[in-house]
N, C-alpha and C. Protein backbone atom coordinates (compact mmCIF):
# COMPACT_ATOMS: atom_id res chain seq x y z
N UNK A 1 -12.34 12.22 1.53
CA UNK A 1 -11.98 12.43 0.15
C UNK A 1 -11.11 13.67 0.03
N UNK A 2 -10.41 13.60 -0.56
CA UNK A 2 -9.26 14.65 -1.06
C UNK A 2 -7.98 14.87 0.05
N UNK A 3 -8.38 13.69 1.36
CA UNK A 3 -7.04 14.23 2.61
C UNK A 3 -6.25 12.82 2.33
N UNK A 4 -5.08 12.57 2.54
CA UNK A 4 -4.14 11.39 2.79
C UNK A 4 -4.97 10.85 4.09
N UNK A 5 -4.82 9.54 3.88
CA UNK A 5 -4.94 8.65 5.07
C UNK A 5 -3.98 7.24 4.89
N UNK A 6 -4.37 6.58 6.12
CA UNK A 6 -3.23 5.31 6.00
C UNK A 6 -4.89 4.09 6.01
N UNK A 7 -3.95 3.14 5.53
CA UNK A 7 -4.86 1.67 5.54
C UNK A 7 -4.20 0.79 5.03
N UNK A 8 -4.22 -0.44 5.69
CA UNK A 8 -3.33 -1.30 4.91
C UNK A 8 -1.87 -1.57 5.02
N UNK A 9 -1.52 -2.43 3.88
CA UNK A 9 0.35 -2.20 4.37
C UNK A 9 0.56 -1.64 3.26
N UNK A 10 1.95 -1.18 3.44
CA UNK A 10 2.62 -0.44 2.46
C UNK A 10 3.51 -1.19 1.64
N UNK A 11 4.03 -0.13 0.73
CA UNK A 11 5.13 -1.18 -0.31
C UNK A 11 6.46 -0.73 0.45
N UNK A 12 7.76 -1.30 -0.05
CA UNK A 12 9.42 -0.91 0.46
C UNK A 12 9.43 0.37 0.30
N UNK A 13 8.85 1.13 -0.66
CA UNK A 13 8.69 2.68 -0.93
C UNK A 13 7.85 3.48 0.49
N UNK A 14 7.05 2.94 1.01
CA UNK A 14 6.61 4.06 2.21
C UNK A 14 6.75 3.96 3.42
N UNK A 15 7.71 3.97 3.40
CA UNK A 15 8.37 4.06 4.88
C UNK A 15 9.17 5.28 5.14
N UNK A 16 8.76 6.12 5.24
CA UNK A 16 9.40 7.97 5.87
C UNK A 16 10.05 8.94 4.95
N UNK A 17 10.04 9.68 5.06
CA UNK A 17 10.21 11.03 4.28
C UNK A 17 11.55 11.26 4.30
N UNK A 18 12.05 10.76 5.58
CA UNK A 18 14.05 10.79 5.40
C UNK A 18 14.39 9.77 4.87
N UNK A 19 13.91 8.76 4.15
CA UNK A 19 14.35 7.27 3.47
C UNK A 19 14.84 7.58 2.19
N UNK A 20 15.70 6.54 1.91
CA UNK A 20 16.67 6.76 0.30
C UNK A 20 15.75 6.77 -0.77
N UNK A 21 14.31 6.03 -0.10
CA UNK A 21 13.41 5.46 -1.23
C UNK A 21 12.34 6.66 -1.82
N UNK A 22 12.44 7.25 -0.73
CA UNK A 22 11.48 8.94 -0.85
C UNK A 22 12.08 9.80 -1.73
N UNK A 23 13.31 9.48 -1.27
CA UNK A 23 14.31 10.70 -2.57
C UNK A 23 14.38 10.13 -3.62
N UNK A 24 14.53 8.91 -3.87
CA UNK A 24 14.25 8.20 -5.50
C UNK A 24 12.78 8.40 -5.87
N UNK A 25 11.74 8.50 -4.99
CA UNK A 25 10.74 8.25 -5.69
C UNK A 25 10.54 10.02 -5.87
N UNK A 26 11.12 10.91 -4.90
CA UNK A 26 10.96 12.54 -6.20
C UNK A 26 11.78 12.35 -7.01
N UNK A 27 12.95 11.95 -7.14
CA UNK A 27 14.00 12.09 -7.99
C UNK A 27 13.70 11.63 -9.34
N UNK A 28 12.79 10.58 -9.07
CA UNK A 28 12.25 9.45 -10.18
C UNK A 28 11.40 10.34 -11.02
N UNK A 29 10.06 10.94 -10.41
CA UNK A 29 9.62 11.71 -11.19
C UNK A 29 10.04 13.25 -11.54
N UNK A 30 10.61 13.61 -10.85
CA UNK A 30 11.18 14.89 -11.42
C UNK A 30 12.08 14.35 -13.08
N UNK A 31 12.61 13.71 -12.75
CA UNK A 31 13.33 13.25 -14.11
C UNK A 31 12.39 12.96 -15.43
N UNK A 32 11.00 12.17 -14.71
CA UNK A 32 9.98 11.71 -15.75
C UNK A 32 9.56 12.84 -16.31
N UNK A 33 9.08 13.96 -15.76
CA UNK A 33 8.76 15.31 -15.77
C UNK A 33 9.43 16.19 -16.55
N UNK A 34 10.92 16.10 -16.85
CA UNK A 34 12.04 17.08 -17.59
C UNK A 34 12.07 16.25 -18.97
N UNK A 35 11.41 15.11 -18.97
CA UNK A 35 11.52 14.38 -20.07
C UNK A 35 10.42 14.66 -20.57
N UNK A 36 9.50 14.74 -20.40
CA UNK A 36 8.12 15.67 -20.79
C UNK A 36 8.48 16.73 -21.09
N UNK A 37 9.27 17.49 -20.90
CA UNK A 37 9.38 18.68 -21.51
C UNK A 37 9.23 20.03 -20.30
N UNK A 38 8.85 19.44 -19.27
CA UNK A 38 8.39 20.21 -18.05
C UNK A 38 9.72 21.22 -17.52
N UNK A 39 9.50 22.18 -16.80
CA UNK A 39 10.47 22.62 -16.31
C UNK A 39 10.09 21.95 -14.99
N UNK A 40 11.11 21.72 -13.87
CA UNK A 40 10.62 21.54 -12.53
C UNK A 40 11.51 22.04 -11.50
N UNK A 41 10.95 22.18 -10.11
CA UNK A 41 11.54 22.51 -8.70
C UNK A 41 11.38 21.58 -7.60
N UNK A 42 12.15 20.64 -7.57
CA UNK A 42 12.35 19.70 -6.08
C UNK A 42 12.21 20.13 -4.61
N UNK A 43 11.23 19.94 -3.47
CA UNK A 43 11.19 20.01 -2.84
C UNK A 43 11.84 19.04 -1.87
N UNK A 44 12.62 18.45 -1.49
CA UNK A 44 12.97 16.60 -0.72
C UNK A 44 12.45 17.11 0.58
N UNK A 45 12.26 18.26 1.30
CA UNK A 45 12.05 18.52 2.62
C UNK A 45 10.96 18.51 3.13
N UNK A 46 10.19 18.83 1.88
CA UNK A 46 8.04 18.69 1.93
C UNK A 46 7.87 17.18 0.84
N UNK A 47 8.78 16.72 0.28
CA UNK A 47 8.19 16.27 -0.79
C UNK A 47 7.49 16.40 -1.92
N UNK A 48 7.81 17.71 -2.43
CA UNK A 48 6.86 18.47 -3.55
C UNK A 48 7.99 18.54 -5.17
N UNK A 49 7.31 18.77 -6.21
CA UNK A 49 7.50 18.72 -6.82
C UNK A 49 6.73 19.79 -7.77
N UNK A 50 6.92 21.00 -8.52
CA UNK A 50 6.45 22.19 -8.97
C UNK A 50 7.30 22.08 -10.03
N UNK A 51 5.57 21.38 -11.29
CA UNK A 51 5.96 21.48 -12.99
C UNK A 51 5.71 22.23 -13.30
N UNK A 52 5.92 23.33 -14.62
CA UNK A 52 5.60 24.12 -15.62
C UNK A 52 6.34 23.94 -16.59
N UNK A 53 4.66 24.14 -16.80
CA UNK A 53 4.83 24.46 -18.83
C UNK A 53 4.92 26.07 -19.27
N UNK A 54 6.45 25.92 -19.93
CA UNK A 54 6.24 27.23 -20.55
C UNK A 54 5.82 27.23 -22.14
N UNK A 55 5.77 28.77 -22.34
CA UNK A 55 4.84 29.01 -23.65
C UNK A 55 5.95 28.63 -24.70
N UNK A 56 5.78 27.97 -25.66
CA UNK A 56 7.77 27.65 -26.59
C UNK A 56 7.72 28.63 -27.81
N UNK A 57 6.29 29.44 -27.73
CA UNK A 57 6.21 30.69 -28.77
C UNK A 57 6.42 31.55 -28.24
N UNK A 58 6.82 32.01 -26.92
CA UNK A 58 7.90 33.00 -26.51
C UNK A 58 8.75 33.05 -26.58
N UNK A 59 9.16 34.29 -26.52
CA UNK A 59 10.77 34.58 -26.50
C UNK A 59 10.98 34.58 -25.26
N UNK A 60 10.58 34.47 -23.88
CA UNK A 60 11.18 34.57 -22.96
C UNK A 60 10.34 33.20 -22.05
N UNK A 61 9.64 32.68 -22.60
CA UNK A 61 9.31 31.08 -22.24
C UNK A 61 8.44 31.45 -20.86
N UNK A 62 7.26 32.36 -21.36
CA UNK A 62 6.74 32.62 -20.14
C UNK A 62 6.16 31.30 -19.59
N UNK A 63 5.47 31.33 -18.32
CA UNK A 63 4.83 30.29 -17.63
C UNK A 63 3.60 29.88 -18.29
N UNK A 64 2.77 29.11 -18.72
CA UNK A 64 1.39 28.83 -18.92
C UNK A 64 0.97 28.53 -17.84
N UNK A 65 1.26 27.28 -17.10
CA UNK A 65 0.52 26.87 -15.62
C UNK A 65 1.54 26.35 -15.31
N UNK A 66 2.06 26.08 -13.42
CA UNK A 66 1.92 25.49 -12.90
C UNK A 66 1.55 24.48 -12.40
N UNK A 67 2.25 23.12 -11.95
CA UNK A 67 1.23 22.02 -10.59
C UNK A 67 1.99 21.45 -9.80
N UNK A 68 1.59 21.65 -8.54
CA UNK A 68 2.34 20.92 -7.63
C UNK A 68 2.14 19.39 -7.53
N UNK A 69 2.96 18.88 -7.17
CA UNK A 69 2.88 17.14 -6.58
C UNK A 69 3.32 16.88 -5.55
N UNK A 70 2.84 16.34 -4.53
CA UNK A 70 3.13 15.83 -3.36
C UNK A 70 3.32 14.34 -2.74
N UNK A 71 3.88 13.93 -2.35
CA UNK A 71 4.19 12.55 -1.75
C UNK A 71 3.54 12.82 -0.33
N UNK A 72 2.30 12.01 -0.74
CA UNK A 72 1.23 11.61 0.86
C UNK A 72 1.17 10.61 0.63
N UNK A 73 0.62 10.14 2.17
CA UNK A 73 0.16 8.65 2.28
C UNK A 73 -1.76 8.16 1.82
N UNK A 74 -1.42 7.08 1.05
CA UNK A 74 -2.85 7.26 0.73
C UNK A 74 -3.49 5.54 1.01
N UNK A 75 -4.71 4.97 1.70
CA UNK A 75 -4.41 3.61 1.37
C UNK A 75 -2.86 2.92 2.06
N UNK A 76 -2.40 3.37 2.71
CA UNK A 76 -0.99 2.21 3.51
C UNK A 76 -0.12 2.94 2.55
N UNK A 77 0.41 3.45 1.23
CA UNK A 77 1.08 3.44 0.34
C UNK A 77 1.06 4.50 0.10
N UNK A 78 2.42 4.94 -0.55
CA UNK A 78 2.96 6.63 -0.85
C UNK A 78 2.59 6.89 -2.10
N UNK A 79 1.67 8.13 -2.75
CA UNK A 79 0.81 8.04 -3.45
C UNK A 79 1.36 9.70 -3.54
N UNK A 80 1.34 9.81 -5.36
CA UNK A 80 1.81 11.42 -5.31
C UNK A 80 0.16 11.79 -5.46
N UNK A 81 0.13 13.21 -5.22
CA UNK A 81 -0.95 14.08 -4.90
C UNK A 81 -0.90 15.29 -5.74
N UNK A 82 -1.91 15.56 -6.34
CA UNK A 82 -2.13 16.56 -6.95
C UNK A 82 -2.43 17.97 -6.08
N UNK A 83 -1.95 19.14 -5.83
CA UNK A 83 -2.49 20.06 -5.54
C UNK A 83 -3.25 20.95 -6.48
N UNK A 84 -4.64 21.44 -5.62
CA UNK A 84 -5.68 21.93 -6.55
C UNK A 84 -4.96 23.51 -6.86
N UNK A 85 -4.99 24.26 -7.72
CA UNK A 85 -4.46 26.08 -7.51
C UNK A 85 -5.93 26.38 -6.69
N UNK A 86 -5.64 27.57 -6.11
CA UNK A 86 -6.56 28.40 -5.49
C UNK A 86 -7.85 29.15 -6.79
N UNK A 87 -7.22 29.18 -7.87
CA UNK A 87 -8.25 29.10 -8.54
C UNK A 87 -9.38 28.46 -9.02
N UNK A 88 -8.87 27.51 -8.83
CA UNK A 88 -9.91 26.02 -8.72
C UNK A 88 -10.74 25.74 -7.74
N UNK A 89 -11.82 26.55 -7.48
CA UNK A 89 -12.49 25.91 -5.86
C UNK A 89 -13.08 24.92 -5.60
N UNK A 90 -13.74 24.38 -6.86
CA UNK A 90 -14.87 23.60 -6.96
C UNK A 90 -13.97 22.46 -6.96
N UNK A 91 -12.53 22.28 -7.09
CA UNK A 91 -11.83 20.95 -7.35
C UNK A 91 -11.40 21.04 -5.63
N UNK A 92 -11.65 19.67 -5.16
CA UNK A 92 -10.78 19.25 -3.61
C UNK A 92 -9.62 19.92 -3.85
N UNK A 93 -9.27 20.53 -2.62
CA UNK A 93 -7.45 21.09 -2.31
C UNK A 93 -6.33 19.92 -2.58
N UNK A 94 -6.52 18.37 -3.01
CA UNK A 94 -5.51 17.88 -2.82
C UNK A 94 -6.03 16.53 -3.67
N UNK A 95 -5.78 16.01 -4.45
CA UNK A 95 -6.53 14.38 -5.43
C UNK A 95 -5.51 13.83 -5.13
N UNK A 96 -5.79 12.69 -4.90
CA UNK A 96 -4.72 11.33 -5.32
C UNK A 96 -4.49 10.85 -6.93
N UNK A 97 -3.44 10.86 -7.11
CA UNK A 97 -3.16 10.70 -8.76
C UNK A 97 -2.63 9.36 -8.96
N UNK A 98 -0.99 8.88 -8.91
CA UNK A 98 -0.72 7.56 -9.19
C UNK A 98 -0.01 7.05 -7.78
N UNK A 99 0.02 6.08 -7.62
CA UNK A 99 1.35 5.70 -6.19
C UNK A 99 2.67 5.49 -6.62
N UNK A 100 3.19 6.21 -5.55
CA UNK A 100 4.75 7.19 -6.20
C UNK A 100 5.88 5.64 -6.93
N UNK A 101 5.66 4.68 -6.52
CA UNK A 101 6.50 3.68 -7.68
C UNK A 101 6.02 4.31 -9.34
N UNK A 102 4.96 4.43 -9.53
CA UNK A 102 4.42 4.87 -10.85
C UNK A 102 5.05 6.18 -11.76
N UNK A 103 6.06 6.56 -11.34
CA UNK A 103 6.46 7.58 -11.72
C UNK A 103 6.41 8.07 -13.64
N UNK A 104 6.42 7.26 -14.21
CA UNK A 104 5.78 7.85 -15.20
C UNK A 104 4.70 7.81 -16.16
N UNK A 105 3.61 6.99 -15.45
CA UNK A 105 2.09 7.38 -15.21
C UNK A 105 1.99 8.70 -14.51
N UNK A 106 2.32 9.11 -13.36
CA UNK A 106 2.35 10.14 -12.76
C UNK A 106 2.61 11.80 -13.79
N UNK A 107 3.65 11.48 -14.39
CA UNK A 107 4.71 12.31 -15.29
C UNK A 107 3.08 12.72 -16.09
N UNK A 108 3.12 11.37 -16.94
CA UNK A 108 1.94 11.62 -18.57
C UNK A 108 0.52 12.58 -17.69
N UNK A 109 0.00 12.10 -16.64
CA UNK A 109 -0.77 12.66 -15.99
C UNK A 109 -0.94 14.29 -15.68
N UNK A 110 0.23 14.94 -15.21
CA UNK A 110 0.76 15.46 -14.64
C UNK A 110 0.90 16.98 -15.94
N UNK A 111 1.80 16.18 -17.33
CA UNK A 111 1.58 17.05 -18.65
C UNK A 111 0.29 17.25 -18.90
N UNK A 112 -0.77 16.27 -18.63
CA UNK A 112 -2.22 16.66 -19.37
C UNK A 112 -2.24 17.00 -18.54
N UNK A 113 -2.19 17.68 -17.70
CA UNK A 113 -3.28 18.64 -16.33
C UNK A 113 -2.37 20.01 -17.11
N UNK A 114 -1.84 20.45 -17.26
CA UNK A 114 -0.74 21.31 -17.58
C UNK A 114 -1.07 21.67 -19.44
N UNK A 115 -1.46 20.69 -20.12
CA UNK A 115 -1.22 21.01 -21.41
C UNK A 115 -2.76 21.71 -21.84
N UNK A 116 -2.76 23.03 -22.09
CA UNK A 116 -3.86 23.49 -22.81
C UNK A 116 -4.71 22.65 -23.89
N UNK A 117 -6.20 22.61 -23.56
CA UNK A 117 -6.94 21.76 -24.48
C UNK A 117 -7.34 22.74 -25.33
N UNK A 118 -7.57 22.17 -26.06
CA UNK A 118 -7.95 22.79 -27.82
C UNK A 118 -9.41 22.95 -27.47
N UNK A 119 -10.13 23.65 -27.92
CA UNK A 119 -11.44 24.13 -27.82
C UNK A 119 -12.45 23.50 -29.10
């Protein structure tokens, strides 16, 4: 629980990290992500993806949080991944969230981990 593994077959999407289909599928959600409102940073070399939400009642748009996303293998199939922050101990270092065709299930996901809940 919480590591990538393989099982199964995969879809046209998971087949290697240098494939056209790997860079569409960050490209895909980074885009889903800026449409949310997210700021983001592309990794294509790890496969990561680093959203934030900034504060929009600043004047200088500080950070609220951070989250990384990762493209692992999960189940035979390329599956983005949540990274836990180091503040979080009690949460696994790494969840499986949507499989990376899903890109904006992933996105909506991705804002609620990020969007402050009301108390």
């Amino acid at each position: 629980m919480g590591m990538p593994s393989l099982a199964g077959s995969g879809q046209h999407i998971d087949y290697g990290r240098n494939d056209v289909l790997w860079l569409s599928a960050l490209r895909s959600l980074d885009a889903r992500l800026q449409e949310c409102g997210l700021e983001t940073s592309l990794d294509g070399q790890i496969g990561a993806i680093d959203a934030t939400l900034r504060d929009p009642s600043s004047i200088w748009g500080v950070p609220l949080r951070t989250q990384r996303t990762v493209l692992r293998p999960h189940r035979g199939r390329l599956w983005w991944w949540l990274r836990a922050s180091h503040e979080e101990p009690a949460v696994p270092f790494m969840s499986p969230l949507t499989p990376a065709v899903n890109s904006s299930a992933a996105a909506r996901r991705i804002l609620g981990v990020l969007t402050p809940r009301a108390n």
